[in-house]
ModelCIF file with pLDDT and N, C-alpha, C, O atoms, coordinates in Angstrom:
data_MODEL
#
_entry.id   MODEL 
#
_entity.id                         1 
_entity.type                       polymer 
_entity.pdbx_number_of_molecules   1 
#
_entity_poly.entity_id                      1 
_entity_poly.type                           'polypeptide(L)' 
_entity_poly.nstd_linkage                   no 
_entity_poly.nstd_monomer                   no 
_entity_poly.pdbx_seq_one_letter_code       
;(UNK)(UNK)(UNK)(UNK)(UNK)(UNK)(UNK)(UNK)(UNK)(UNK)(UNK)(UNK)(UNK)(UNK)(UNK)(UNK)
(UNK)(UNK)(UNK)(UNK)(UNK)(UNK)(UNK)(UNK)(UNK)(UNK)(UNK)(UNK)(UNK)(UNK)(UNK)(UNK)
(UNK)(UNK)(UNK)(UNK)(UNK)(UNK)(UNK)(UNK)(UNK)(UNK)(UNK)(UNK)(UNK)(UNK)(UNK)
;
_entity_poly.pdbx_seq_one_letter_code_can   XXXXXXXXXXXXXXXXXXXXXXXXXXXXXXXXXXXXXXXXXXXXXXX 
_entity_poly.pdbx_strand_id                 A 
#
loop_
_entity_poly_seq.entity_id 
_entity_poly_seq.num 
_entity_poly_seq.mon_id 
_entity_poly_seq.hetero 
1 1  UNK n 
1 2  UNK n 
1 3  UNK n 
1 4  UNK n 
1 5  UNK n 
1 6  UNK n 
1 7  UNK n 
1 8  UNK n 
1 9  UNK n 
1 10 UNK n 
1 11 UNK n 
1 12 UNK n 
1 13 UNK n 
1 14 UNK n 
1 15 UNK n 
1 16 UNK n 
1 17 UNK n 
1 18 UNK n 
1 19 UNK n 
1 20 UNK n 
1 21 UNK n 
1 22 UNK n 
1 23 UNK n 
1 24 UNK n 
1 25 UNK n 
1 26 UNK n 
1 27 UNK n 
1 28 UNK n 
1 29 UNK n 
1 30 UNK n 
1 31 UNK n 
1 32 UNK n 
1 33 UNK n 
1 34 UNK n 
1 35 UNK n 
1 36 UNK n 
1 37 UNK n 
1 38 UNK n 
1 39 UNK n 
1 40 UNK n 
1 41 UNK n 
1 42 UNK n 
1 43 UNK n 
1 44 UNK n 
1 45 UNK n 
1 46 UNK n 
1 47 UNK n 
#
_struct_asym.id          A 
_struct_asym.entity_id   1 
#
loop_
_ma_qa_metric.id 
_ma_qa_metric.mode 
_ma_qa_metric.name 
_ma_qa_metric.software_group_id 
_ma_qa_metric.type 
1 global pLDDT . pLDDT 
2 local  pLDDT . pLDDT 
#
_ma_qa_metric_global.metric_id      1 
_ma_qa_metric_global.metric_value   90.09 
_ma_qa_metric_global.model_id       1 
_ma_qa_metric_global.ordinal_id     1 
#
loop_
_ma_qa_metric_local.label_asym_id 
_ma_qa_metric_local.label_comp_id 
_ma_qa_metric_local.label_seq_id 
_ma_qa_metric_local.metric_id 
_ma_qa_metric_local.metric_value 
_ma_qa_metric_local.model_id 
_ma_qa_metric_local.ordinal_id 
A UNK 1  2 83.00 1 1  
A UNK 2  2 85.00 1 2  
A UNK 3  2 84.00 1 3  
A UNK 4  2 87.00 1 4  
A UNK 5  2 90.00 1 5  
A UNK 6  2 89.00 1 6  
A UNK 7  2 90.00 1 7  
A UNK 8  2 93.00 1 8  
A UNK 9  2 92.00 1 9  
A UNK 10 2 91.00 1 10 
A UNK 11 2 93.00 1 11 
A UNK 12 2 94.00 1 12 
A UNK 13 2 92.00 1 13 
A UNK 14 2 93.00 1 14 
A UNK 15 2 91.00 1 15 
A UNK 16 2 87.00 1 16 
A UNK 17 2 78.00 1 17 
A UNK 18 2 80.00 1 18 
A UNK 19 2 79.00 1 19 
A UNK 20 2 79.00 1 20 
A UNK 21 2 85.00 1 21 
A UNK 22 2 88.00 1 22 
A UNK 23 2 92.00 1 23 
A UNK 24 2 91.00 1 24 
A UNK 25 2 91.00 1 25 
A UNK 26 2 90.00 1 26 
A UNK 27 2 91.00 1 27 
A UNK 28 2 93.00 1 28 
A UNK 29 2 93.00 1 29 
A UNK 30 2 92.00 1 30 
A UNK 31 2 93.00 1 31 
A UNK 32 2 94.00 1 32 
A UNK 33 2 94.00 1 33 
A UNK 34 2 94.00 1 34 
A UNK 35 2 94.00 1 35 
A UNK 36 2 94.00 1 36 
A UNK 37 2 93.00 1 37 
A UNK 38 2 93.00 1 38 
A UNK 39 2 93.00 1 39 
A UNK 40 2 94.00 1 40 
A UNK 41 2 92.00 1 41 
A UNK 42 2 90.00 1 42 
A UNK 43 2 92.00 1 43 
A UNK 44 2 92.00 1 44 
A UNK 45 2 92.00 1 45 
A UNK 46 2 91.00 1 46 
A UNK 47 2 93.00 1 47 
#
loop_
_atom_site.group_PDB 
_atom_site.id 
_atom_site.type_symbol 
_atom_site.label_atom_id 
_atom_site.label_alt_id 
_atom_site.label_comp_id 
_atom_site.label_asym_id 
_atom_site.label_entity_id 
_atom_site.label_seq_id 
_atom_site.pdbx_PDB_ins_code 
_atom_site.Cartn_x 
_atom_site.Cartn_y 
_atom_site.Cartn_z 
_atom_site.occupancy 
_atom_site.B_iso_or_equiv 
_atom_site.pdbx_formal_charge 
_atom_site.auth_seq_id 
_atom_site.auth_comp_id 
_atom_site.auth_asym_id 
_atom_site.auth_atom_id 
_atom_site.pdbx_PDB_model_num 
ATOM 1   N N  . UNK A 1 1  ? 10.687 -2.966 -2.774 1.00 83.00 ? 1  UNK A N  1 
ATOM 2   C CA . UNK A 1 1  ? 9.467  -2.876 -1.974 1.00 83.00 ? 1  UNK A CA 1 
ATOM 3   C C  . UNK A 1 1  ? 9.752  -3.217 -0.512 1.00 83.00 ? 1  UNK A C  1 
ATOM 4   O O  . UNK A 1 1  ? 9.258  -2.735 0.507  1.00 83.00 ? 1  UNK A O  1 
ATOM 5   N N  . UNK A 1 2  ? 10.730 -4.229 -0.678 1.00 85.00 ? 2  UNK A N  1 
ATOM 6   C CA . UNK A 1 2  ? 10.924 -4.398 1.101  1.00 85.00 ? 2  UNK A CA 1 
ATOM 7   C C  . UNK A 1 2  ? 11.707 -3.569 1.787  1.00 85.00 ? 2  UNK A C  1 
ATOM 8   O O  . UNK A 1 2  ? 11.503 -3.357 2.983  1.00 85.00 ? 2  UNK A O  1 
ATOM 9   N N  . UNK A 1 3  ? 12.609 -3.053 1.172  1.00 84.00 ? 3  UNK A N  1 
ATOM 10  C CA . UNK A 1 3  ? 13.884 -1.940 1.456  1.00 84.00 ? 3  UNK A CA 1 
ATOM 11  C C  . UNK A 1 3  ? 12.913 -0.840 1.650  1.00 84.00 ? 3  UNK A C  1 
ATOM 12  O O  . UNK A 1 3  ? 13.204 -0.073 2.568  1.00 84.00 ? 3  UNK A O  1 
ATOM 13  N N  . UNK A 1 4  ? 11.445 -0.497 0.768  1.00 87.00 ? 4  UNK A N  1 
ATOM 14  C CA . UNK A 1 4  ? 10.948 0.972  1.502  1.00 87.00 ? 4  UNK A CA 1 
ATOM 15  C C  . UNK A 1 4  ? 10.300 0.644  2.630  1.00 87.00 ? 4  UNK A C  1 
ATOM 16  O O  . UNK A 1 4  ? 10.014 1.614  3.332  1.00 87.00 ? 4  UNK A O  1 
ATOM 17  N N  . UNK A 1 5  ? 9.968  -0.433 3.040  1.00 90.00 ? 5  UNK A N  1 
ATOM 18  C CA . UNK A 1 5  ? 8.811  -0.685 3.807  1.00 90.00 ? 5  UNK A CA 1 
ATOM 19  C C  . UNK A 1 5  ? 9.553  -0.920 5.271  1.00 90.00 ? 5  UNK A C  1 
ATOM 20  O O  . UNK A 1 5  ? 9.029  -0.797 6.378  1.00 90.00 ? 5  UNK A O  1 
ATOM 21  N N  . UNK A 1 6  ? 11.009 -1.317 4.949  1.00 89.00 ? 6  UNK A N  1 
ATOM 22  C CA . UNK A 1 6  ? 11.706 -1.259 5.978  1.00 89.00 ? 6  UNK A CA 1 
ATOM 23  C C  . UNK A 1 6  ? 12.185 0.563  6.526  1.00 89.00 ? 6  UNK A C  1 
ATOM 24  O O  . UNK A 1 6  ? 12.327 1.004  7.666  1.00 89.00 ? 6  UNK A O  1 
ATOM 25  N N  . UNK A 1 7  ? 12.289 1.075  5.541  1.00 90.00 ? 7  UNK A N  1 
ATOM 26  C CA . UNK A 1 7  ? 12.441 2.746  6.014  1.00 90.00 ? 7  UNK A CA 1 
ATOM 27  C C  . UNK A 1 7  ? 11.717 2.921  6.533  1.00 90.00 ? 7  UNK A C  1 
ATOM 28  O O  . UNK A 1 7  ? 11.949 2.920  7.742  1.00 90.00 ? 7  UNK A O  1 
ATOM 29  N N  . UNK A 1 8  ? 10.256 3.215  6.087  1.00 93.00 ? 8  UNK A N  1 
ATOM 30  C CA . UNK A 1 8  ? 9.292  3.865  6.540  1.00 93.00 ? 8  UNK A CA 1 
ATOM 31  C C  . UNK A 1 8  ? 8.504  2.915  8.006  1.00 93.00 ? 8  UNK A C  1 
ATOM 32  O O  . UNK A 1 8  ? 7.485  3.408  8.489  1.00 93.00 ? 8  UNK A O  1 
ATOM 33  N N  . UNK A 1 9  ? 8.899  1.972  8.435  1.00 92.00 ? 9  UNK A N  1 
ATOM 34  C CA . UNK A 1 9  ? 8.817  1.826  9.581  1.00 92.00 ? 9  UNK A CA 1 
ATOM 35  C C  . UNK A 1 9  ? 9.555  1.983  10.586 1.00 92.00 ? 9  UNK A C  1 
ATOM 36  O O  . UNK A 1 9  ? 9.321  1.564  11.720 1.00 92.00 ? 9  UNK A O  1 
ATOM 37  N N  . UNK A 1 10 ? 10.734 2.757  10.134 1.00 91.00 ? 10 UNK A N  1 
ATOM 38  C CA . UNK A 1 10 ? 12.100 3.108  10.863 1.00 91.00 ? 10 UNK A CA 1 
ATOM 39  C C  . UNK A 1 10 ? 11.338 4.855  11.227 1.00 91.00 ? 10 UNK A C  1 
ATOM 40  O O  . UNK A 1 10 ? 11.204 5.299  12.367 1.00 91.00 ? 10 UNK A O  1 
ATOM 41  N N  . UNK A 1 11 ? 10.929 5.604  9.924  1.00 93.00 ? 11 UNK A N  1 
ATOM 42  C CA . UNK A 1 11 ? 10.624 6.567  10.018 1.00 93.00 ? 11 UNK A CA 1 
ATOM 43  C C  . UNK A 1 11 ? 9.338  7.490  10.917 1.00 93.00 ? 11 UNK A C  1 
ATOM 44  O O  . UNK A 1 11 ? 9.208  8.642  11.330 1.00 93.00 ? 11 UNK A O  1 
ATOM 45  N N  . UNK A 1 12 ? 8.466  6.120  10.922 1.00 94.00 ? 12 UNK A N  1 
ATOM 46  C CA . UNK A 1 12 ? 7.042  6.637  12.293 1.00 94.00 ? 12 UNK A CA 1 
ATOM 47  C C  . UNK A 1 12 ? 6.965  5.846  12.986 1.00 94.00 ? 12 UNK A C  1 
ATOM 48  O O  . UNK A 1 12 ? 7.572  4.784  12.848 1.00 94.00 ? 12 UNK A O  1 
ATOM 49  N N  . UNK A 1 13 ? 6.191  6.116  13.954 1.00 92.00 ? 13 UNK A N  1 
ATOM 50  C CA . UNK A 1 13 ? 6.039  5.544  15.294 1.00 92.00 ? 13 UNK A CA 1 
ATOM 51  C C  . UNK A 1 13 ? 4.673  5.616  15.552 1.00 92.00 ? 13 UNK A C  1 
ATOM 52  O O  . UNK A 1 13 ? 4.254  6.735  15.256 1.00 92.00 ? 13 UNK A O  1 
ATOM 53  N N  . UNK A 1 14 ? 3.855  4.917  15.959 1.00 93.00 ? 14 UNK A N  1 
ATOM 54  C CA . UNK A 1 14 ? 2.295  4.994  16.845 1.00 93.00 ? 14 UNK A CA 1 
ATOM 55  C C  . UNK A 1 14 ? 2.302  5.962  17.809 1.00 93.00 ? 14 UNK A C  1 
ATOM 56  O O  . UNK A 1 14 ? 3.037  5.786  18.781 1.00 93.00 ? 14 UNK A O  1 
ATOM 57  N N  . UNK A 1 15 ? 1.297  7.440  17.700 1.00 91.00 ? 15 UNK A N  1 
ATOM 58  C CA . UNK A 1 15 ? 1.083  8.180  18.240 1.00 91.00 ? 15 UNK A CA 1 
ATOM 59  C C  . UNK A 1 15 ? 0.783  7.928  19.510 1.00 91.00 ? 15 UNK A C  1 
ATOM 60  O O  . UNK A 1 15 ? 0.755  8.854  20.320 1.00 91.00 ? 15 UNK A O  1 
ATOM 61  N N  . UNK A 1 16 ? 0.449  6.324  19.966 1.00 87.00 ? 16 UNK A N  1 
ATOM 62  C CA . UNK A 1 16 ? -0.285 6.111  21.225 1.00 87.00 ? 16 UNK A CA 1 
ATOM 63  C C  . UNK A 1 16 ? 1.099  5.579  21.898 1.00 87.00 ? 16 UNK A C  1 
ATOM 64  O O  . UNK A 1 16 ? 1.817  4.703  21.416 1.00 87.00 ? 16 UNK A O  1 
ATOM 65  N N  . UNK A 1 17 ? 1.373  6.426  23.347 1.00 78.00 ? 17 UNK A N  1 
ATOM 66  C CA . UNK A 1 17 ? 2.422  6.261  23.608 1.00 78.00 ? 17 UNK A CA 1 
ATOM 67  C C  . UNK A 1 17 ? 2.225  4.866  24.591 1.00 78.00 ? 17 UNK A C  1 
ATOM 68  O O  . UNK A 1 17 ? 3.080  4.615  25.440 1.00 78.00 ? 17 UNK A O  1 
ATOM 69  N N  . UNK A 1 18 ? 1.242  4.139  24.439 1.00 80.00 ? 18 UNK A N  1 
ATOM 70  C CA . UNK A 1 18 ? 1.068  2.742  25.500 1.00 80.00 ? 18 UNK A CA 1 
ATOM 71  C C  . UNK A 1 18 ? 1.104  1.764  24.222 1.00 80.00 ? 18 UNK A C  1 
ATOM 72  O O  . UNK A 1 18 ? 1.009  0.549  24.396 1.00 80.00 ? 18 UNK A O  1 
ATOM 73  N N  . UNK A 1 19 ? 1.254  2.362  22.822 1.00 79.00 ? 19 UNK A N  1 
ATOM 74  C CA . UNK A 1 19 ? 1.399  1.053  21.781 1.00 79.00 ? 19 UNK A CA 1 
ATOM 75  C C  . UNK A 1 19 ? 2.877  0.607  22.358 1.00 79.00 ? 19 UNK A C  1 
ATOM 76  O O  . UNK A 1 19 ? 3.782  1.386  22.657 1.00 79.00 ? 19 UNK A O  1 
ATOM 77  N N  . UNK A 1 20 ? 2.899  -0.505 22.426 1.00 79.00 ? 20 UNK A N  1 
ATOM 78  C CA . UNK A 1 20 ? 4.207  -1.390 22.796 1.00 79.00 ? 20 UNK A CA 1 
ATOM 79  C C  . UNK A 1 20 ? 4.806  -2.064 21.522 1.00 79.00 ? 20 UNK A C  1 
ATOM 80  O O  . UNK A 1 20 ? 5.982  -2.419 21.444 1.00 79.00 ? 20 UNK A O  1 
ATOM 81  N N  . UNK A 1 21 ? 3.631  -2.244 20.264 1.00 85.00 ? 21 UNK A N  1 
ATOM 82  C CA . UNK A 1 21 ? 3.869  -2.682 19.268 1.00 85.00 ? 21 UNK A CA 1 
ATOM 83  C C  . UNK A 1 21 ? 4.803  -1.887 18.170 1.00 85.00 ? 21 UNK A C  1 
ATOM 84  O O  . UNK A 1 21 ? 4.267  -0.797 17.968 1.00 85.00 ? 21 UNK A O  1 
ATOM 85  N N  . UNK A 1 22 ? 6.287  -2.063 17.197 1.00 88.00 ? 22 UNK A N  1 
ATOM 86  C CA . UNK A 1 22 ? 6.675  -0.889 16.207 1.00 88.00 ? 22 UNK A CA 1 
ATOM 87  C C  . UNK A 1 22 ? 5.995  -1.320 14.971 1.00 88.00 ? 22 UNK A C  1 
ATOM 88  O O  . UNK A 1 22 ? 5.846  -2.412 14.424 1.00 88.00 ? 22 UNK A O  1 
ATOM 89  N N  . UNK A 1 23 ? 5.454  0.470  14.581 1.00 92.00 ? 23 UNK A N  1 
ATOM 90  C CA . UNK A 1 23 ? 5.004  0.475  13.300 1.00 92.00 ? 23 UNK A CA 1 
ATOM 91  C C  . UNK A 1 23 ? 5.521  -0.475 12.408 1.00 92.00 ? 23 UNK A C  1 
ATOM 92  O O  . UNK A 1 23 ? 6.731  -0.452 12.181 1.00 92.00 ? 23 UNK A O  1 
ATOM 93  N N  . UNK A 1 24 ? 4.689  -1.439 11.779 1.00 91.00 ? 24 UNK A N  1 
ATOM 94  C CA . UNK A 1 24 ? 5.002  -2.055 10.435 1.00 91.00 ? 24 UNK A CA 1 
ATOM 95  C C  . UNK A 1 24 ? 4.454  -1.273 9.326  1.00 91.00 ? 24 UNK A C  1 
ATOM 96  O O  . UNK A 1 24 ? 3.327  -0.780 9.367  1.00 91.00 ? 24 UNK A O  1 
ATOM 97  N N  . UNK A 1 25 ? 5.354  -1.146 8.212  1.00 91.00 ? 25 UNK A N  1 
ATOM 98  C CA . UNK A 1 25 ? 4.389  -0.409 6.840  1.00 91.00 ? 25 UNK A CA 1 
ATOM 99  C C  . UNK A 1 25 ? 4.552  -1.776 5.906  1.00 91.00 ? 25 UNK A C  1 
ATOM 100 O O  . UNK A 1 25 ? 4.520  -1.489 4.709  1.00 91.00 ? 25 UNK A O  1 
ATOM 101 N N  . UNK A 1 26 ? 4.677  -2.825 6.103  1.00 90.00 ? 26 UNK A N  1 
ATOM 102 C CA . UNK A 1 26 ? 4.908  -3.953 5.246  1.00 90.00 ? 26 UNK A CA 1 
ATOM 103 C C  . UNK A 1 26 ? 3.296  -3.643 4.702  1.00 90.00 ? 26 UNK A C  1 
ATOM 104 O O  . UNK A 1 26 ? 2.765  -3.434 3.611  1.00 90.00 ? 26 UNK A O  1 
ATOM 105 N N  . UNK A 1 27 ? 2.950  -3.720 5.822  1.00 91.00 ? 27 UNK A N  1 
ATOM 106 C CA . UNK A 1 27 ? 1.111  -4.318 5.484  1.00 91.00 ? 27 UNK A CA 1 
ATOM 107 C C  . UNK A 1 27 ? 0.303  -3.147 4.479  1.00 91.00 ? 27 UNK A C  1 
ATOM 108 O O  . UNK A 1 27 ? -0.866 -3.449 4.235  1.00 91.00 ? 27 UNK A O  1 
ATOM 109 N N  . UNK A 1 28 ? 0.737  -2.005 3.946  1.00 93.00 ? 28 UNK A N  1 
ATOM 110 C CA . UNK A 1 28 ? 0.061  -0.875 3.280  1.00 93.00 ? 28 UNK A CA 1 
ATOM 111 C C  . UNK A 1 28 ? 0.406  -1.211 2.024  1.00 93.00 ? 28 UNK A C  1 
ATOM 112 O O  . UNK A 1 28 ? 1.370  -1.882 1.658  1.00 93.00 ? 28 UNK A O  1 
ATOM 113 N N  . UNK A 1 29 ? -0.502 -0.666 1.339  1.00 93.00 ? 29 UNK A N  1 
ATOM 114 C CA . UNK A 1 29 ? -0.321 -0.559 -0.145 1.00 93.00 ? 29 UNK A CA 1 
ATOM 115 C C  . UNK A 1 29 ? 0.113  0.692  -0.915 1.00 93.00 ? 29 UNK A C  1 
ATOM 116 O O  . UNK A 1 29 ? -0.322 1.700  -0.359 1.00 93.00 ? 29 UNK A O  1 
ATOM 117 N N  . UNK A 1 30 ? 0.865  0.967  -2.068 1.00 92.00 ? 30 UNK A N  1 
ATOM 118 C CA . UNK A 1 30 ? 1.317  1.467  -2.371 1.00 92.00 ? 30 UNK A CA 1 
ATOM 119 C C  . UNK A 1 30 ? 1.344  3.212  -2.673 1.00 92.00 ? 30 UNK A C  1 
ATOM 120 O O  . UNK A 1 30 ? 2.171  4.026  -3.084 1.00 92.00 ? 30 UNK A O  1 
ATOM 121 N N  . UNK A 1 31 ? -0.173 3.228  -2.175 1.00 93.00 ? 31 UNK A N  1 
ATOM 122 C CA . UNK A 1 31 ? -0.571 4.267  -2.357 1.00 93.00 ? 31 UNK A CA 1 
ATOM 123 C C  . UNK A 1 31 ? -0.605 5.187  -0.789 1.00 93.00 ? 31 UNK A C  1 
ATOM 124 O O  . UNK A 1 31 ? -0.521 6.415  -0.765 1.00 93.00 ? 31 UNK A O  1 
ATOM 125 N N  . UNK A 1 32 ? -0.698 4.602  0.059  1.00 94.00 ? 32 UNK A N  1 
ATOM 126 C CA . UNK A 1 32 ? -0.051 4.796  1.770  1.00 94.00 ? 32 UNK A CA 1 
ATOM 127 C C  . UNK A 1 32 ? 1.681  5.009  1.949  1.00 94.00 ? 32 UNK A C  1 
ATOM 128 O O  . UNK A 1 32 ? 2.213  5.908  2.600  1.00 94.00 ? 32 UNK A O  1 
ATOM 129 N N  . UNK A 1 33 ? 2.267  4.095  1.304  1.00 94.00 ? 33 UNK A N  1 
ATOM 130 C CA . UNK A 1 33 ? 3.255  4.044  0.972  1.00 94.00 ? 33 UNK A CA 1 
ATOM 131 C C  . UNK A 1 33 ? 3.947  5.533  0.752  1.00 94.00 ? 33 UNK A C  1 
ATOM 132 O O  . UNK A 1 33 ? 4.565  6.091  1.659  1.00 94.00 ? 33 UNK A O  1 
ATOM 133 N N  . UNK A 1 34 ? 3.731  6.226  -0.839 1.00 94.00 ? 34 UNK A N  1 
ATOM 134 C CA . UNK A 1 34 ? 3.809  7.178  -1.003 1.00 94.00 ? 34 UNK A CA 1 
ATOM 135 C C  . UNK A 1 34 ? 3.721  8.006  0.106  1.00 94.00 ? 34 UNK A C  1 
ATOM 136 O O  . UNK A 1 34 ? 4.707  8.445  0.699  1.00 94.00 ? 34 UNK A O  1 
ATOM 137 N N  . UNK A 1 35 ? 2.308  8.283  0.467  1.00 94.00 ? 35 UNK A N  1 
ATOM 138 C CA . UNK A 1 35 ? 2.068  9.225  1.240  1.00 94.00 ? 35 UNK A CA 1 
ATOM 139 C C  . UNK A 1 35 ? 3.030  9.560  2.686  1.00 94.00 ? 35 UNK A C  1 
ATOM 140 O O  . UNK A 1 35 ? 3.433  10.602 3.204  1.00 94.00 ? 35 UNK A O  1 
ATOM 141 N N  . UNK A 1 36 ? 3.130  8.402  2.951  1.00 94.00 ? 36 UNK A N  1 
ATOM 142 C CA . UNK A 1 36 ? 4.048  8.707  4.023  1.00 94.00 ? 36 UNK A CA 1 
ATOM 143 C C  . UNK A 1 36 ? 5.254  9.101  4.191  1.00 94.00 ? 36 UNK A C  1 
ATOM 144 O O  . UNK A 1 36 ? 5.634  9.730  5.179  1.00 94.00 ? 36 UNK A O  1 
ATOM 145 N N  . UNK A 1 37 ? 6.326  8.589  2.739  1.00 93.00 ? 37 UNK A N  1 
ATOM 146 C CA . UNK A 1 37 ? 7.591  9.263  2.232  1.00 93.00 ? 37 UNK A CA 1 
ATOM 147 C C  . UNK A 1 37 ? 7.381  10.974 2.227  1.00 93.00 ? 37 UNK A C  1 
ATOM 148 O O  . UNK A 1 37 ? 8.233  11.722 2.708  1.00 93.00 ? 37 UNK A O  1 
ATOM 149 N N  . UNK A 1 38 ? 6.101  11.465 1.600  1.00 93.00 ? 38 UNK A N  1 
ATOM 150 C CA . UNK A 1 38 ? 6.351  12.479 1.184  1.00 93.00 ? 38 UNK A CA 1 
ATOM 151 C C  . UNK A 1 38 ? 5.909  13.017 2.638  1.00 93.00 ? 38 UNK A C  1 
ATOM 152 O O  . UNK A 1 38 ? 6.474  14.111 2.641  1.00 93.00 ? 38 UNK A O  1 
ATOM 153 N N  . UNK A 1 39 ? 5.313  12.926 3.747  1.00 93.00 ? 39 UNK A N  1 
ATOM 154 C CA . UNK A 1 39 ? 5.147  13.074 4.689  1.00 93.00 ? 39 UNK A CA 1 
ATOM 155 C C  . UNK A 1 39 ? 6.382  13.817 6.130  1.00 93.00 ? 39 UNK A C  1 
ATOM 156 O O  . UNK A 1 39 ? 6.544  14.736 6.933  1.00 93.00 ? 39 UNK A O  1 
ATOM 157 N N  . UNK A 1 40 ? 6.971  12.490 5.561  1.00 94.00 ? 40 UNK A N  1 
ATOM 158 C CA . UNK A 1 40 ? 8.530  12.727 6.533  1.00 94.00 ? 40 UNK A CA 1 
ATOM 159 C C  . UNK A 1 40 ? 9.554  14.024 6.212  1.00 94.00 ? 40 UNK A C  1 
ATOM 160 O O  . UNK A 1 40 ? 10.144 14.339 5.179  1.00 94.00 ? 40 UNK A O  1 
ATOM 161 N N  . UNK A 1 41 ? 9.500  14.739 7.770  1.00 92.00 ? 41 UNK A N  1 
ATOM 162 C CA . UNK A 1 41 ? 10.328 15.768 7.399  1.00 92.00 ? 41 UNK A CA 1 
ATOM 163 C C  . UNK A 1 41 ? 11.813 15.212 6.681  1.00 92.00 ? 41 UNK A C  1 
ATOM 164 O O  . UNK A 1 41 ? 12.207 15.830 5.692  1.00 92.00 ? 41 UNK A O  1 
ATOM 165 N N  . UNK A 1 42 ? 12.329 14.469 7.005  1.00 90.00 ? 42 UNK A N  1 
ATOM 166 C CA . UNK A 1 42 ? 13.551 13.824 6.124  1.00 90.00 ? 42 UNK A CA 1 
ATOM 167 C C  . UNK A 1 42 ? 13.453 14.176 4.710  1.00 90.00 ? 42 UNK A C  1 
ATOM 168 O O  . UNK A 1 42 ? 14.303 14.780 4.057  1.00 90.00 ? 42 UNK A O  1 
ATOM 169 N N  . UNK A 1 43 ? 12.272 13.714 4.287  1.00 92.00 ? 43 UNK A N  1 
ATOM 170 C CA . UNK A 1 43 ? 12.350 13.360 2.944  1.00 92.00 ? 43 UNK A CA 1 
ATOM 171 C C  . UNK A 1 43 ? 11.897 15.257 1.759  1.00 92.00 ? 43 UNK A C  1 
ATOM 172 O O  . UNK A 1 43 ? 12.049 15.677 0.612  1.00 92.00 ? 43 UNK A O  1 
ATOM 173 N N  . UNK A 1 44 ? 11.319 15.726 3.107  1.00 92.00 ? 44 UNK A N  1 
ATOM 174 C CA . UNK A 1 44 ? 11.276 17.514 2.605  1.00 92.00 ? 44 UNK A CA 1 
ATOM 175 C C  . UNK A 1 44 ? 12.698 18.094 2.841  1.00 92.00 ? 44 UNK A C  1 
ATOM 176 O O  . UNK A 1 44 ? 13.016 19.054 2.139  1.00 92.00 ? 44 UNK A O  1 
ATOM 177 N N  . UNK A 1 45 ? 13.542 17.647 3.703  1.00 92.00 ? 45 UNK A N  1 
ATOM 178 C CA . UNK A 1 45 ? 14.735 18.509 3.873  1.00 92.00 ? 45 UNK A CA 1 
ATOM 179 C C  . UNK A 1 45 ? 15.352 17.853 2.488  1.00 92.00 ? 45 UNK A C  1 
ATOM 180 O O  . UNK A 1 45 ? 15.602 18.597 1.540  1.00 92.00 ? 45 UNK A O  1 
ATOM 181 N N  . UNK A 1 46 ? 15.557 16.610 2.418  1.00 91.00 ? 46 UNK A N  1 
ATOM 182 C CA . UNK A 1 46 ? 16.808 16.064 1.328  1.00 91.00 ? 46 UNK A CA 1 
ATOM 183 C C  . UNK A 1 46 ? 16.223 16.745 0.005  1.00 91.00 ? 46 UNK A C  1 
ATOM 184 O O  . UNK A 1 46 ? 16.970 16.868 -0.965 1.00 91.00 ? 46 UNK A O  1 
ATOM 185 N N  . UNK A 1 47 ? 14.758 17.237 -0.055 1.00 93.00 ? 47 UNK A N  1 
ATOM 186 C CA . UNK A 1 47 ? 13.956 17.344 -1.446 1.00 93.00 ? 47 UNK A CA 1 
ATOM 187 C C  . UNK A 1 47 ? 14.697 18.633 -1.861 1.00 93.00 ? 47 UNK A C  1 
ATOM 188 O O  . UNK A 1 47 ? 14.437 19.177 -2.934 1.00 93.00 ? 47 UNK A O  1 
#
């Protein structure tokens, strides 16, 4: 759980280019989680 949560905040970024803050996905639940793996072009090319 921590190993994905560490990807997937590697993998997006805050659309707002004055966020200064990096995406955390620690804080989502599992069902966000998902969604966002299957989201990432990464994860459609390796599929």
């Amino acid at each position: 759980d921590d190993m994905t949560a560490k990807v997937l905040s590697l993998l997006y970024e805050y659309s707002d280019a004055s966020e200064e803050r990096a995406f955390d996905a620690a804080r989502l639940d599992s069902d966000d989680r998902l969604a966002l793996a299957k989201a990432h072009p990464l994860v459609r090319e390796i599929s």
